[in-house]
PDB file of N, CA and C in Angstrom:
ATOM      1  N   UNK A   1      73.360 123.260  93.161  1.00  0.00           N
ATOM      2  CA  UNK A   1      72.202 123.572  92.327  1.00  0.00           C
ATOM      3  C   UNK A   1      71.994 125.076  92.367  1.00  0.00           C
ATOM      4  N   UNK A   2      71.555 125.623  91.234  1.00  0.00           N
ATOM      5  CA  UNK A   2      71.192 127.131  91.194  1.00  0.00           C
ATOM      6  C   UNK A   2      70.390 127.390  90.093  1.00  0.00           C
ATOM      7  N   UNK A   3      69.631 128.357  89.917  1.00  0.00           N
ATOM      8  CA  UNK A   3      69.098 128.575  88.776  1.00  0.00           C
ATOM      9  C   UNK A   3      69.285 129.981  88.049  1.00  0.00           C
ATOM     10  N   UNK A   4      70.306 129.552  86.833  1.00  0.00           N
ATOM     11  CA  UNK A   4      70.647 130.608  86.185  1.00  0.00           C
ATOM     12  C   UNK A   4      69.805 132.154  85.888  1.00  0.00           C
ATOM     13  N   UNK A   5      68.889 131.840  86.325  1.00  0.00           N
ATOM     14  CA  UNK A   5      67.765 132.777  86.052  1.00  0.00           C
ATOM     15  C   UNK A   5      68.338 133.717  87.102  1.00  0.00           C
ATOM     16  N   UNK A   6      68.515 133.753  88.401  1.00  0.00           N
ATOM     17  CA  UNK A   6      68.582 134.457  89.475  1.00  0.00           C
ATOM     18  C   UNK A   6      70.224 134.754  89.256  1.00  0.00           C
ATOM     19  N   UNK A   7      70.867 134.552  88.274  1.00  0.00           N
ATOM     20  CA  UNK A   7      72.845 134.607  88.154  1.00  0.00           C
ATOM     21  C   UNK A   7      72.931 136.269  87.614  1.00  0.00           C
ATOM     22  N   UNK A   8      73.298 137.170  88.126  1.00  0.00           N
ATOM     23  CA  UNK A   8      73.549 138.699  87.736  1.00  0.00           C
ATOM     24  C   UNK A   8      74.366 138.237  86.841  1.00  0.00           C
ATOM     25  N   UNK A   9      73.856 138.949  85.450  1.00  0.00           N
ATOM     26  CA  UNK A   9      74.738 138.799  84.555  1.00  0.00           C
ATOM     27  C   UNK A   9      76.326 139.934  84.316  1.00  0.00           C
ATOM     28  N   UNK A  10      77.461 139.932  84.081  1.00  0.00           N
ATOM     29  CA  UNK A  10      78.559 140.699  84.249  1.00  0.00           C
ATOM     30  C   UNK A  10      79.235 140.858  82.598  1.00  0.00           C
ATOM     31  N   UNK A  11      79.813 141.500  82.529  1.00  0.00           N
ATOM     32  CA  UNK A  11      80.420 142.197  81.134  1.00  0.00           C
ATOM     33  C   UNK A  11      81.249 140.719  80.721  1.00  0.00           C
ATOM     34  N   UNK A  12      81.728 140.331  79.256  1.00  0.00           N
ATOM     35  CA  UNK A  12      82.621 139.272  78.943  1.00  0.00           C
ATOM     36  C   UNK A  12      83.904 139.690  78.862  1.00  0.00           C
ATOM     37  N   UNK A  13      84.988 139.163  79.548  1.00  0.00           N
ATOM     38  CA  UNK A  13      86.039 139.180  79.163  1.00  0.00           C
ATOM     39  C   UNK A  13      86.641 139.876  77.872  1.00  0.00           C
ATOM     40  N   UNK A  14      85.788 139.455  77.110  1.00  0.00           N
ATOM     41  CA  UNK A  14      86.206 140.316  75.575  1.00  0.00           C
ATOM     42  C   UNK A  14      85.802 141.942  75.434  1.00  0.00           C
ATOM     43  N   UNK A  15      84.751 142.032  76.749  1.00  0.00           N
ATOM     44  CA  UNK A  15      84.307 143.349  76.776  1.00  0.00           C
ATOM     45  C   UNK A  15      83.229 143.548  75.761  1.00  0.00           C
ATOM     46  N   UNK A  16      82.573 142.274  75.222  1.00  0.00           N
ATOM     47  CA  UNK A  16      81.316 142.507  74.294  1.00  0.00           C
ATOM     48  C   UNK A  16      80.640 141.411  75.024  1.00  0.00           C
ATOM     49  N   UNK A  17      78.764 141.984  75.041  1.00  0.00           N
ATOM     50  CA  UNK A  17      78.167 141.014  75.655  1.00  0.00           C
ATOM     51  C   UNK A  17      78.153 141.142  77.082  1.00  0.00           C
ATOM     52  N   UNK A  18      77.438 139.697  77.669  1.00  0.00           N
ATOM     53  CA  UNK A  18      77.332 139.597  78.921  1.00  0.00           C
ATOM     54  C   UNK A  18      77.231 138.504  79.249  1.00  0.00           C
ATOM     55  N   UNK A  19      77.495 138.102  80.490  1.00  0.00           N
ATOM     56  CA  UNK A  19      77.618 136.454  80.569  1.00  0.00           C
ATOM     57  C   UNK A  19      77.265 136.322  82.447  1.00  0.00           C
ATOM     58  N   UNK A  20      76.421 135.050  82.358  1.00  0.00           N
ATOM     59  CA  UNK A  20      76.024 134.394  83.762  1.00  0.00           C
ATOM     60  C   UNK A  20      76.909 133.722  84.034  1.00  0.00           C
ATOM     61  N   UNK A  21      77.828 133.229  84.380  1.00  0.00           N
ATOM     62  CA  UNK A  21      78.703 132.824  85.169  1.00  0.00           C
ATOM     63  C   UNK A  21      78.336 131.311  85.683  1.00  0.00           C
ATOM     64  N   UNK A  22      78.073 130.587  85.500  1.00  0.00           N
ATOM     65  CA  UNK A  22      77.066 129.683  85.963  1.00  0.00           C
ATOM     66  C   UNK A  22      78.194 128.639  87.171  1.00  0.00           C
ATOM     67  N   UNK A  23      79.434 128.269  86.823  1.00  0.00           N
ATOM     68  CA  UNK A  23      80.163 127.754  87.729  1.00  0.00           C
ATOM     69  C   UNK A  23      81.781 128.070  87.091  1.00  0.00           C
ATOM     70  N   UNK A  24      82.765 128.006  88.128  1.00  0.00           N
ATOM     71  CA  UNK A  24      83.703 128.745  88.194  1.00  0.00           C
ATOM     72  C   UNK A  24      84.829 127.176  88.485  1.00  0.00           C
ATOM     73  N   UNK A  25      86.270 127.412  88.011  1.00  0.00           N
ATOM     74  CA  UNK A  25      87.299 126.281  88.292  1.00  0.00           C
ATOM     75  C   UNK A  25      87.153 126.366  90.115  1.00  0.00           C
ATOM     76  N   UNK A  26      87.382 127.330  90.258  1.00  0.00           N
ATOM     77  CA  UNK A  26      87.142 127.235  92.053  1.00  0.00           C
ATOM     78  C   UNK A  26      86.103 126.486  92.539  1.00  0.00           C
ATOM     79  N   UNK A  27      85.116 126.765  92.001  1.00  0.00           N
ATOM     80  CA  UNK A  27      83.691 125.564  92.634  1.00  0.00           C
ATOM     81  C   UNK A  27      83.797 124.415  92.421  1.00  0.00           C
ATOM     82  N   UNK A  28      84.403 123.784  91.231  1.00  0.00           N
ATOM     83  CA  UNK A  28      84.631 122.608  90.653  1.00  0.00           C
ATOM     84  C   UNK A  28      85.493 121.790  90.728  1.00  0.00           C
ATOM     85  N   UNK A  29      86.602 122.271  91.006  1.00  0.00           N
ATOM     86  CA  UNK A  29      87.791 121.871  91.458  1.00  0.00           C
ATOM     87  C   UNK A  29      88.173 120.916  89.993  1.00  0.00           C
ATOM     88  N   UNK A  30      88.203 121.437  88.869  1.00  0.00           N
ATOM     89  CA  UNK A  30      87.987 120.739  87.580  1.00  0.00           C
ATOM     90  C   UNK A  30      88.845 121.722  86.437  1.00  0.00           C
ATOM     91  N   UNK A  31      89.387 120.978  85.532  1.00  0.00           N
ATOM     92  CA  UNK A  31      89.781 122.055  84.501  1.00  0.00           C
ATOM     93  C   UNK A  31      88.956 122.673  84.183  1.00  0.00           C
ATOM     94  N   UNK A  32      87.731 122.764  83.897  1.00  0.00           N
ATOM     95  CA  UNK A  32      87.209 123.681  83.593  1.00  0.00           C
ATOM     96  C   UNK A  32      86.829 125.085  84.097  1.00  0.00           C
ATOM     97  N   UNK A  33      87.422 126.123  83.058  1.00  0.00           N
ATOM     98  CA  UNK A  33      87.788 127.670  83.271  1.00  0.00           C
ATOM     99  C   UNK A  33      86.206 128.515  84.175  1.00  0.00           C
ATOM    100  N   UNK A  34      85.517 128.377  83.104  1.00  0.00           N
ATOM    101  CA  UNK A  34      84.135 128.353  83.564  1.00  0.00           C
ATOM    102  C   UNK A  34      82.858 127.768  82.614  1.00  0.00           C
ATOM    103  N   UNK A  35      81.763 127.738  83.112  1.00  0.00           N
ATOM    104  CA  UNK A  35      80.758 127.572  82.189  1.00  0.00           C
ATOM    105  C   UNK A  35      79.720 128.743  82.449  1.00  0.00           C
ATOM    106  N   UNK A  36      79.465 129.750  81.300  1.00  0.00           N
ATOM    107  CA  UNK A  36      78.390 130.580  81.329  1.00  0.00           C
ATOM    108  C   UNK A  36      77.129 130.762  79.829  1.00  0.00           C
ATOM    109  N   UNK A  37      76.464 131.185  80.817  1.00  0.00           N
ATOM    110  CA  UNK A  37      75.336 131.533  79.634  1.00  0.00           C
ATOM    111  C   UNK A  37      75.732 132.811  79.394  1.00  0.00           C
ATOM    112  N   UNK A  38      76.134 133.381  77.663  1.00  0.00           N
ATOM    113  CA  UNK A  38      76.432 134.323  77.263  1.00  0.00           C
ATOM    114  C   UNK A  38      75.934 135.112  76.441  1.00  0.00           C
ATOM    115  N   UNK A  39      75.299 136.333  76.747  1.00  0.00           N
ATOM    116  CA  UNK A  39      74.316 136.907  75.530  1.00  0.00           C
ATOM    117  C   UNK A  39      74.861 138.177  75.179  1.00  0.00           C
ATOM    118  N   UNK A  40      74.554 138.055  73.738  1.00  0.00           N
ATOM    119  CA  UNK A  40      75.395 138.977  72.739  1.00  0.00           C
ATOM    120  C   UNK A  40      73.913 139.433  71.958  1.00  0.00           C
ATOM    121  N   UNK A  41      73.970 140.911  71.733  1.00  0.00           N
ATOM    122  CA  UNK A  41      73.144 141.647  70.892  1.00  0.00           C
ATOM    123  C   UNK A  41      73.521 141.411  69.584  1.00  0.00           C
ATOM    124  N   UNK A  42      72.448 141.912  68.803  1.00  0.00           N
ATOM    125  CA  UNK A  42      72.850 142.284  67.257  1.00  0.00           C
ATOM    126  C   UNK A  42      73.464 143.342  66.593  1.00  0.00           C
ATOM    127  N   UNK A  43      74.728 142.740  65.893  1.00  0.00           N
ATOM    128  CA  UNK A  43      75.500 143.980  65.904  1.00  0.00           C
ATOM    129  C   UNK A  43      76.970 143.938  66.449  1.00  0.00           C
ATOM    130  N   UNK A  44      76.735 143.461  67.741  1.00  0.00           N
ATOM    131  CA  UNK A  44      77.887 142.886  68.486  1.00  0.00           C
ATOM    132  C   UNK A  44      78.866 142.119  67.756  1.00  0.00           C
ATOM    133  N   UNK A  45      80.379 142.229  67.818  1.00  0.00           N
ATOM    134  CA  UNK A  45      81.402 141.057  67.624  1.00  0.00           C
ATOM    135  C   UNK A  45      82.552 140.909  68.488  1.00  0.00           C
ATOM    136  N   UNK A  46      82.553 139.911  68.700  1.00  0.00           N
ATOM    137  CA  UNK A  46      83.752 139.342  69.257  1.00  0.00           C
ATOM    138  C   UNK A  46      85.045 139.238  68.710  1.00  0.00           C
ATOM    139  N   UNK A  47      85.869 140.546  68.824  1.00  0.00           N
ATOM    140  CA  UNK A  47      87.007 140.014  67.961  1.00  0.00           C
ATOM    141  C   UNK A  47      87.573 138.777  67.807  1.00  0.00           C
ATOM    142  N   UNK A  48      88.362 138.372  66.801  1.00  0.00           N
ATOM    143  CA  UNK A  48      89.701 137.464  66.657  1.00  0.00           C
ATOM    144  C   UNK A  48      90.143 137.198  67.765  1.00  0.00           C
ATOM    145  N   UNK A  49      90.564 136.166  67.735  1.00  0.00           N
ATOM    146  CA  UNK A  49      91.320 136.234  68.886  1.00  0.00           C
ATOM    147  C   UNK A  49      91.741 134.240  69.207  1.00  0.00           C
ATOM    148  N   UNK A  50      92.638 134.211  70.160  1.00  0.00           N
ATOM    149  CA  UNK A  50      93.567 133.316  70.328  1.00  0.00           C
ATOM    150  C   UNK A  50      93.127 132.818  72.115  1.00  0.00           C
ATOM    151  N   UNK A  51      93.328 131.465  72.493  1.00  0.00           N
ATOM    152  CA  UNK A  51      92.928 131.337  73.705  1.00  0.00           C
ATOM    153  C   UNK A  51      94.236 130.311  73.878  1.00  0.00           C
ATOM    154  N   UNK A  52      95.633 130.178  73.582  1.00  0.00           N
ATOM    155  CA  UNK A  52      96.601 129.210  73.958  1.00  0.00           C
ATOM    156  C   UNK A  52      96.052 128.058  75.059  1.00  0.00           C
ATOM    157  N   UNK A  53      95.504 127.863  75.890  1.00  0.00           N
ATOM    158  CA  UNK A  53      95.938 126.590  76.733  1.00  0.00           C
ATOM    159  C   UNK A  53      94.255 126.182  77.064  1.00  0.00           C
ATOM    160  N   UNK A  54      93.274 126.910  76.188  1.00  0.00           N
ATOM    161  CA  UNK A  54      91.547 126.663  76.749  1.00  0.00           C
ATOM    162  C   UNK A  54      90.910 126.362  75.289  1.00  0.00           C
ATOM    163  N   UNK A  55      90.283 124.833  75.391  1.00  0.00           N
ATOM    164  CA  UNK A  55      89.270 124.723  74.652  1.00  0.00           C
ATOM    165  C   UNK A  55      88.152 125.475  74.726  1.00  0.00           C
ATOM    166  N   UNK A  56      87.228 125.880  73.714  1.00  0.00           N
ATOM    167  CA  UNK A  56      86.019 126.676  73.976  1.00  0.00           C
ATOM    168  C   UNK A  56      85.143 125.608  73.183  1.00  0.00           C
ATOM    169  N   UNK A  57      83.895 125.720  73.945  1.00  0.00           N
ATOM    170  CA  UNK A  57      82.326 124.785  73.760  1.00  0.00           C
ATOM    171  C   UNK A  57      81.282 125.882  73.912  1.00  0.00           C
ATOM    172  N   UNK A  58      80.645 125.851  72.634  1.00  0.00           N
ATOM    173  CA  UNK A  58      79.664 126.965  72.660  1.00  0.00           C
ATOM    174  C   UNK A  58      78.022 125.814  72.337  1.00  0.00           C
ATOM    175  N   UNK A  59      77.369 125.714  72.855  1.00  0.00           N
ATOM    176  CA  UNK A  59      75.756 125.571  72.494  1.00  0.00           C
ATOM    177  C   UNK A  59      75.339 126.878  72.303  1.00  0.00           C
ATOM    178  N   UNK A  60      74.618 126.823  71.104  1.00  0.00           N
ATOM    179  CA  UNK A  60      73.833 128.255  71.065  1.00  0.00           C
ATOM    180  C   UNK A  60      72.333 127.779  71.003  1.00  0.00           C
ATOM    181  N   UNK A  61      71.420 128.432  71.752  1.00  0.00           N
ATOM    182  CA  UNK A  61      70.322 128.497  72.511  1.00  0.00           C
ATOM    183  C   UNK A  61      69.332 129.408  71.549  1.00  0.00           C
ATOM    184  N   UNK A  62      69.692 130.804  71.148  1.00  0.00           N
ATOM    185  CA  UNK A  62      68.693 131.648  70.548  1.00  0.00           C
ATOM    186  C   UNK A  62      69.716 132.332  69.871  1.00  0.00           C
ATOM    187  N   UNK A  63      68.762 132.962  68.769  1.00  0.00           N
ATOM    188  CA  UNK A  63      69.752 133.769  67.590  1.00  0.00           C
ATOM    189  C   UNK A  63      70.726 133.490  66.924  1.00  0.00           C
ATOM    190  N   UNK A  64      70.918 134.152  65.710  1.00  0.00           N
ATOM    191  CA  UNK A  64      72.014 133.940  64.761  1.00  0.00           C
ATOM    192  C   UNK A  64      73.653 134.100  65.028  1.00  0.00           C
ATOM    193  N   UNK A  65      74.479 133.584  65.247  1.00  0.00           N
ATOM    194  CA  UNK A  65      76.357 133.845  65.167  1.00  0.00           C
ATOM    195  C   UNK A  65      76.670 133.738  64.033  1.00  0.00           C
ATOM    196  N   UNK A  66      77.378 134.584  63.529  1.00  0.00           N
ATOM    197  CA  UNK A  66      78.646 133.997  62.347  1.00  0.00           C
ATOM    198  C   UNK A  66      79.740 133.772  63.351  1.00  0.00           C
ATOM    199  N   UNK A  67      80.408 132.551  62.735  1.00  0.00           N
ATOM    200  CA  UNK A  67      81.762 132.282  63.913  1.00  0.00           C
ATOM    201  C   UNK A  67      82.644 131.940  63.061  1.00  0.00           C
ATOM    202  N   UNK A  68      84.172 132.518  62.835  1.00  0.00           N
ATOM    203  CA  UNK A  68      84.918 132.778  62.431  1.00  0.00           C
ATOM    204  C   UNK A  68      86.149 131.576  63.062  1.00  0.00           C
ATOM    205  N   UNK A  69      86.232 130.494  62.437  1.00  0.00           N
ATOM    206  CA  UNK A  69      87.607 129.854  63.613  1.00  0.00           C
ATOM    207  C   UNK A  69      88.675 129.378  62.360  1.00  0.00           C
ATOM    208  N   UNK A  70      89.465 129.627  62.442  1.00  0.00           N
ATOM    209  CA  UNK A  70      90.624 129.551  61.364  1.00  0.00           C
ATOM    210  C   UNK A  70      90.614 130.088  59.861  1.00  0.00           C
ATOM    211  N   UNK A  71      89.115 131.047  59.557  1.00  0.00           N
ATOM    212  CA  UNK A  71      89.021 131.003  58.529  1.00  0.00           C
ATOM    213  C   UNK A  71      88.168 130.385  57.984  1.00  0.00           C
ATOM    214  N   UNK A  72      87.183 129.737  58.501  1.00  0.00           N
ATOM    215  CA  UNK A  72      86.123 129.052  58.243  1.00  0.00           C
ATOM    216  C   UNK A  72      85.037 129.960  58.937  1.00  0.00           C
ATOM    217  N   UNK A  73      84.028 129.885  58.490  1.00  0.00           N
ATOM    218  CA  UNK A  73      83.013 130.771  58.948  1.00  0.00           C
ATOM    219  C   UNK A  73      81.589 129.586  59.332  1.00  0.00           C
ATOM    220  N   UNK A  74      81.412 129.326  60.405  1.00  0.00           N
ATOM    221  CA  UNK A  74      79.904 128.360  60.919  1.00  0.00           C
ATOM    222  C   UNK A  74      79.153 129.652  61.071  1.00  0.00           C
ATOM    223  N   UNK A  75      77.617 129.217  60.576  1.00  0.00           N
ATOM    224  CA  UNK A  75      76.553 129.935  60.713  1.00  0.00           C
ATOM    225  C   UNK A  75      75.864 128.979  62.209  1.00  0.00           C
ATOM    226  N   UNK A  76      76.148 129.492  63.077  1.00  0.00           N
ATOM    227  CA  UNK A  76      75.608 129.134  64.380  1.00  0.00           C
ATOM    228  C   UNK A  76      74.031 129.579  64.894  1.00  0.00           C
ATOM    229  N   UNK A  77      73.127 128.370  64.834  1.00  0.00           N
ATOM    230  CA  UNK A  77      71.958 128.670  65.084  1.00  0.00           C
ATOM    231  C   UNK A  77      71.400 128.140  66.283  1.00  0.00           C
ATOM    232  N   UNK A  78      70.059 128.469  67.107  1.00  0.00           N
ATOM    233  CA  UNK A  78      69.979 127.387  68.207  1.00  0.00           C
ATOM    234  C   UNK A  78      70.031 125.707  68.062  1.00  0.00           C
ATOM    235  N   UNK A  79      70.244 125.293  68.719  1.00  0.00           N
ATOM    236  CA  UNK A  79      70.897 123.825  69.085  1.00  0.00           C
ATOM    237  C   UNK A  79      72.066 123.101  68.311  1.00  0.00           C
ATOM    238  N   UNK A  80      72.473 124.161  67.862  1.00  0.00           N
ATOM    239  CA  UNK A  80      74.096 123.627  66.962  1.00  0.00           C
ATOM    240  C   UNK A  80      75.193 124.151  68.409  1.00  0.00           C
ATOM    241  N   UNK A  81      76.018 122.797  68.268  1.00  0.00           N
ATOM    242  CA  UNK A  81      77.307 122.815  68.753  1.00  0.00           C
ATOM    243  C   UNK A  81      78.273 123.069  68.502  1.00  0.00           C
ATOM    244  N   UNK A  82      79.413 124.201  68.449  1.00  0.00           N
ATOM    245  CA  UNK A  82      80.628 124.387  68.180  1.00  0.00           C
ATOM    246  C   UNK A  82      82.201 123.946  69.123  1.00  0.00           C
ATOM    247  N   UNK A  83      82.831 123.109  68.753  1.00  0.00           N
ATOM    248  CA  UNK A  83      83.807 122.802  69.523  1.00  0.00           C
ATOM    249  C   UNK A  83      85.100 123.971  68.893  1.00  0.00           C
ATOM    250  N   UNK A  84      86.011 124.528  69.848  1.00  0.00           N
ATOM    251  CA  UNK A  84      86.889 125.488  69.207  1.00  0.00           C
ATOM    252  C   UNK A  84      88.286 125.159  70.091  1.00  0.00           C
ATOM    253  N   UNK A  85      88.993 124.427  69.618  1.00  0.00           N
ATOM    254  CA  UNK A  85      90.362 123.671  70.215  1.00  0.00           C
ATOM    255  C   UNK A  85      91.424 124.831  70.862  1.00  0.00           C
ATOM    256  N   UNK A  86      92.033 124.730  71.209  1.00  0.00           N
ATOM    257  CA  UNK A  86      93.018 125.291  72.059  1.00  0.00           C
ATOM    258  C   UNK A  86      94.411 126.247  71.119  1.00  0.00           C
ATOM    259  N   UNK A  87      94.606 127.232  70.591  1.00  0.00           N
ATOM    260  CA  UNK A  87      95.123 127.361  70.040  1.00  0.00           C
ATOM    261  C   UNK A  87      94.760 128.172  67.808  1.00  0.00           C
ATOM    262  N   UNK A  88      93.354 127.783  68.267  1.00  0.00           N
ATOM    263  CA  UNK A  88      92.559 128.275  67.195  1.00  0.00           C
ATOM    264  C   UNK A  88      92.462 129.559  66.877  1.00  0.00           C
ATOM    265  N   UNK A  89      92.332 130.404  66.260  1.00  0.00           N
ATOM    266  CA  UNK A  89      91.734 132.234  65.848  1.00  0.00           C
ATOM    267  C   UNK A  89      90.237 132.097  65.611  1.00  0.00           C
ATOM    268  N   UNK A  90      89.799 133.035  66.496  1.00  0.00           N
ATOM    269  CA  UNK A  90      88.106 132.703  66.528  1.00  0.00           C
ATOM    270  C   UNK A  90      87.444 133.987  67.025  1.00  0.00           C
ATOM    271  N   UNK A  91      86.595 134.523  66.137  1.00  0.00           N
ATOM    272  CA  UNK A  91      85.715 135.382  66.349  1.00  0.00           C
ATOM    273  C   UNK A  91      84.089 134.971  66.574  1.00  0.00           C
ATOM    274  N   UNK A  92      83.212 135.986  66.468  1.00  0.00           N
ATOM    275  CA  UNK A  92      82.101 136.019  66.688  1.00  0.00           C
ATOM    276  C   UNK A  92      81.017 137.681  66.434  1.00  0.00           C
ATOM    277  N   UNK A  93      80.569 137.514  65.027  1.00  0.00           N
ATOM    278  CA  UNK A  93      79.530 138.523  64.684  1.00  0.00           C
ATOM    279  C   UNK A  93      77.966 137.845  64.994  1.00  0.00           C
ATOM    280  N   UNK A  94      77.688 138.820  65.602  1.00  0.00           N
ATOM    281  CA  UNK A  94      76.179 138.673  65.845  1.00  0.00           C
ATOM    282  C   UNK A  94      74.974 139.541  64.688  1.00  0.00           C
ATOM    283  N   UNK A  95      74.320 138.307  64.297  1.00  0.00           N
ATOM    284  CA  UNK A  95      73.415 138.347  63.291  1.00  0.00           C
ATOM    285  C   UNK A  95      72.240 138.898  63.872  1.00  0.00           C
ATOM    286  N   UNK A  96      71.625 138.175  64.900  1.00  0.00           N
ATOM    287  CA  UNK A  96      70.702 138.623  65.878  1.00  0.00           C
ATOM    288  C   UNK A  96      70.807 138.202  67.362  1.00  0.00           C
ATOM    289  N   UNK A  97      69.960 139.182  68.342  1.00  0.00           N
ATOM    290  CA  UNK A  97      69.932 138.785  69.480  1.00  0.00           C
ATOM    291  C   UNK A  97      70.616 137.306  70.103  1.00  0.00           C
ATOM    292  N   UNK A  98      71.605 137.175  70.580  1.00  0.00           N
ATOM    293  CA  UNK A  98      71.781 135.504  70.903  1.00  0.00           C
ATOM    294  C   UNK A  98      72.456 135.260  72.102  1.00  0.00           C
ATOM    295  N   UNK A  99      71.777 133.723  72.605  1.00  0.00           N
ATOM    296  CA  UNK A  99      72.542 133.254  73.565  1.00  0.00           C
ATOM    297  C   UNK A  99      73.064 131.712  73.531  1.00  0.00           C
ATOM    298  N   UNK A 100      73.771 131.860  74.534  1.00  0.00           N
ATOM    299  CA  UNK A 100      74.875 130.425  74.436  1.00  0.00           C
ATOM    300  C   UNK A 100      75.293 130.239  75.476  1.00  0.00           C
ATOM    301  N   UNK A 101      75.677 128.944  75.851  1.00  0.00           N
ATOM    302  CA  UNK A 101      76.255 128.365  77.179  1.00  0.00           C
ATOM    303  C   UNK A 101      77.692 128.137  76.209  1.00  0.00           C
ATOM    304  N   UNK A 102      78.680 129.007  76.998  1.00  0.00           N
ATOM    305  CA  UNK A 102      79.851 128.817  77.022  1.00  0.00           C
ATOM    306  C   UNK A 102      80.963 127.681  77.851  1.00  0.00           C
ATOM    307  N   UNK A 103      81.729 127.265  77.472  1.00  0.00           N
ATOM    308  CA  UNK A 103      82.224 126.013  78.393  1.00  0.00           C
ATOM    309  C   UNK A 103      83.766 126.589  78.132  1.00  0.00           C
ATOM    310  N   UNK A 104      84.521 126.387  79.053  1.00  0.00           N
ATOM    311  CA  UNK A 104      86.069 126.991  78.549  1.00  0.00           C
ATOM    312  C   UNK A 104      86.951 125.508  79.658  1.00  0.00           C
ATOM    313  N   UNK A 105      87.401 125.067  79.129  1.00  0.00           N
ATOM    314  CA  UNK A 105      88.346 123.746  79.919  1.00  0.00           C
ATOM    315  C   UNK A 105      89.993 124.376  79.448  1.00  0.00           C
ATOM    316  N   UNK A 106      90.676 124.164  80.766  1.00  0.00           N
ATOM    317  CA  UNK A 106      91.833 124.345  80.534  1.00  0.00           C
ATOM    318  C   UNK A 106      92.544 123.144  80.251  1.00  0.00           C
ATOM    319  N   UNK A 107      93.886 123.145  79.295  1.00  0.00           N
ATOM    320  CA  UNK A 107      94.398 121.829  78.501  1.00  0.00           C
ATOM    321  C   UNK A 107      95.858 121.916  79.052  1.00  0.00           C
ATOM    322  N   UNK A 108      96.152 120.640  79.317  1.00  0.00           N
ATOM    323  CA  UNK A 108      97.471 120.391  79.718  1.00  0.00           C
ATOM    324  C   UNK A 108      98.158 120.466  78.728  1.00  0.00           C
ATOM    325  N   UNK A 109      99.446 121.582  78.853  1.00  0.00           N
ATOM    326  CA  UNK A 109     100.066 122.156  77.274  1.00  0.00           C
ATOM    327  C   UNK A 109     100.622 120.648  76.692  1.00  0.00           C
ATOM    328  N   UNK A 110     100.931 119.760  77.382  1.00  0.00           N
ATOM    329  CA  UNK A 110     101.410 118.284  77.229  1.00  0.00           C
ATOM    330  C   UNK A 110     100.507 117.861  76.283  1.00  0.00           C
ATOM    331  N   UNK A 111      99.026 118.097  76.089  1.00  0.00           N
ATOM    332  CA  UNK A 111      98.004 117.586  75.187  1.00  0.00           C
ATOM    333  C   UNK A 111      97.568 117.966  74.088  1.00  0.00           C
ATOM    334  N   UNK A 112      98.742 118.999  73.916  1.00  0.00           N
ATOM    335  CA  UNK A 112      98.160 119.752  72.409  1.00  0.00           C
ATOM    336  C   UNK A 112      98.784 118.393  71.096  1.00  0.00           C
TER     337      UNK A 112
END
């Protein structure tokens, strides 16, 4: 148990944004990469980009996303779910202030 509130938030992987960390494959002993709460300003984007062997699960919580996954563009608002499969091209422009619980599961290349 923890409460994200007290989680130092750290830079994203993509180098845009910031993200709580909330549990890690090491704690879990689980495919899953990690799960964080991730907040992105307005203005902010997440390039393109490719994740080969990790599903991505986004809940968004507050503020506007445009999300970019193959060429399709979702207008991501709070309590909409985005599932983004393993192998997809997927960005992320920020409309306004926003946050999201990120989920990243790693996929047995056997399951694509």
């Amino acid at each position: 148990m923890r409460s994200i509130a007290s989680i130092q938030p750290v830079v994203t992987s993509h180098g845009i944004g910031e993200k709580c960390v909330i549990a890690t494959n090491e704690e879990v002993g689980h495919p899953i990469t990690q799960i964080a709460k991730t907040i992105l300003k307005k203005g902010e984007n997440v390039a393109s980009h490719i994740h080969p062997s990790m599903d991505e699960h986004f809940f968004f919580l507050k503020g506007i996303c445009l999300v970019n996954v193959e060429g399709y563009e979702y207008d991501c608002v709070p309590n909409n779910y985005l599932f983004v499969p393993s192998g997809c091209r997927h960005g992320i422009r920020v409309v306004s202030d926003s946050e999201m619980i990120t989920i990243g599961i790693e996929i047995d290349e056997g399951e694509k």
